[in-house]
C-alpha atoms as a PDB file:
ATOM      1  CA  UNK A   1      -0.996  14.998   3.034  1.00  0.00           C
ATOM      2  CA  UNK A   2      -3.401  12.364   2.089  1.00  0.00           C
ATOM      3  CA  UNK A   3      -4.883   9.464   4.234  1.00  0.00           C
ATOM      4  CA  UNK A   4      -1.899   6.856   5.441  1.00  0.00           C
ATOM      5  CA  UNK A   5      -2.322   3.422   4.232  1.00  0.00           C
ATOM      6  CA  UNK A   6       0.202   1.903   6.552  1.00  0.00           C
ATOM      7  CA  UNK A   7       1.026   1.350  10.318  1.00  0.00           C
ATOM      8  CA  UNK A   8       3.426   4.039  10.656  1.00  0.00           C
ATOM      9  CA  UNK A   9       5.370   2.344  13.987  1.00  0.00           C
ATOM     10  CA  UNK A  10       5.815  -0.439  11.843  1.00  0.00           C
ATOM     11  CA  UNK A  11       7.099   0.342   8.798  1.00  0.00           C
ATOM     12  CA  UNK A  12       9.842   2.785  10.734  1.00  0.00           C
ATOM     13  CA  UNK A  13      10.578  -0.011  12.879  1.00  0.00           C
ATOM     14  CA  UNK A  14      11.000  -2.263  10.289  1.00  0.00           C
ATOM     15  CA  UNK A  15      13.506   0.514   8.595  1.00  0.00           C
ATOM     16  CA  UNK A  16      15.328   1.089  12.027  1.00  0.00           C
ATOM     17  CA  UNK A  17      16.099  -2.422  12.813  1.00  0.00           C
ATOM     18  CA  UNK A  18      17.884  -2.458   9.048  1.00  0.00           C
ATOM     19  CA  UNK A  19      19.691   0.033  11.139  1.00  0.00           C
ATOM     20  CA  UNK A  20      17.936   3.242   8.111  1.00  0.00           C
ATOM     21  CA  UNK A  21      16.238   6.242   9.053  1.00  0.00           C
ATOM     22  CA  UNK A  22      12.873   7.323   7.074  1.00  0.00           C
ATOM     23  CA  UNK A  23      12.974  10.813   5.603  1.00  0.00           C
ATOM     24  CA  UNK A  24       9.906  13.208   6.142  1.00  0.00           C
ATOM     25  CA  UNK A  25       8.085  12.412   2.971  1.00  0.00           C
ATOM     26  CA  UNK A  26       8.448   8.305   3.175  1.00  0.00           C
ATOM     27  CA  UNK A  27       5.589   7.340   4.655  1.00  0.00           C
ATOM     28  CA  UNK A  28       3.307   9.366   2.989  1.00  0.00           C
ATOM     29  CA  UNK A  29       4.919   7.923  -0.752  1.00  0.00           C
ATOM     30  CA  UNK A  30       4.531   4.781   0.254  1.00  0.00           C
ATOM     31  CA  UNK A  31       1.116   4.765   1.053  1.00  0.00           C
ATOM     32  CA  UNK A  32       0.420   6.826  -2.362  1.00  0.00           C
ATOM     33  CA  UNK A  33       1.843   3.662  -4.163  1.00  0.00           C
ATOM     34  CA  UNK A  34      -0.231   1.090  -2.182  1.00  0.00           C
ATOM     35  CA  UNK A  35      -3.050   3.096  -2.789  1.00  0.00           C
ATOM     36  CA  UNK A  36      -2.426   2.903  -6.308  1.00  0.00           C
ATOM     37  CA  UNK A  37      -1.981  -1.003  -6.313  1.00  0.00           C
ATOM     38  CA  UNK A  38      -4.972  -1.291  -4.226  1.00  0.00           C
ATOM     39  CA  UNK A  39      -6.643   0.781  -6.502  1.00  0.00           C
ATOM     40  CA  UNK A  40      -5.588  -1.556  -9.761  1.00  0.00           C
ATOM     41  CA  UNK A  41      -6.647  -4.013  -8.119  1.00  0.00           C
ATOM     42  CA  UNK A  42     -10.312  -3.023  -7.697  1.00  0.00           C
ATOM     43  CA  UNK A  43     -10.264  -1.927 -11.336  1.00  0.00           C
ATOM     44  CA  UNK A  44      -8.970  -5.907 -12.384  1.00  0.00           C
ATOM     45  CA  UNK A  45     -12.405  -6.973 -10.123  1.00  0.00           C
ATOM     46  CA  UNK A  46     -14.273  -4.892 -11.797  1.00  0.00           C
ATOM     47  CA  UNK A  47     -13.090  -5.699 -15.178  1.00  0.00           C
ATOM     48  CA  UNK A  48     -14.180  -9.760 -14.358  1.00  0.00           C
ATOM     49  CA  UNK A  49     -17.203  -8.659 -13.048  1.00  0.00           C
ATOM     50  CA  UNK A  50     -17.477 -11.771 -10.921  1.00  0.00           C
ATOM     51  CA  UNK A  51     -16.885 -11.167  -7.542  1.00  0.00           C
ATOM     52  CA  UNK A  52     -16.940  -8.314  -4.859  1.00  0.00           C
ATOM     53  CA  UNK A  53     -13.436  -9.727  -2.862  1.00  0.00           C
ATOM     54  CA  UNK A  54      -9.745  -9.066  -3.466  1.00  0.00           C
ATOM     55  CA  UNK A  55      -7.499 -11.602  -3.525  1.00  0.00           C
ATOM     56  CA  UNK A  56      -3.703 -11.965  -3.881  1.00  0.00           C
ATOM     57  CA  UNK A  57      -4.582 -13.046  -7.196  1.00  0.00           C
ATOM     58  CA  UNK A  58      -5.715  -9.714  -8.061  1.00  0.00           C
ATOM     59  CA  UNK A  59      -2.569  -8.021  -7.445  1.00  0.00           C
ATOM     60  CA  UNK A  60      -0.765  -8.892 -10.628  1.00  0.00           C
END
C-alpha cells in the first residue's frame, strides 16, 4: 500500500451519494494516478526552470 493522496471520507462520500460503492483497491489507484499527475507536473517545472510553484497551468 503506498501513501494516500486523497481524503478518503470524501472521495467515498462523494461515490455514495452517486448512490456507488468503492471496491477495496479504489482508493489506493486513485491516489497512484494523482501521484503520477502530480509528479508530471513537477517534471514540466522543472523542464522551464523558472519557478519553484505549481499551477493549474502545469497540469496539462
Amino acid at each position: 500500500m503506498s501513501e494516500v493522496l486523497v481524503v478518503v471520507s470524501k472521495v467515498k462520500k462523494m461515490v455514495k451519494d452517486a448512490g456507488y460503492r468503492t471496491g477495496g483497491d479504489y482508493i489506493d489507484a486513485l491516489s497512484g494516478k494523482i501521484g503520477t499527475i502530480i509528479n508530471a507536473s513537477i517534471e514540466k517545472v522543472k523542464a522551464d526552470g523558472k519557478k519553484k510553484t505549481l499551477g493549474a497551468e502545469d497540469l496539462a
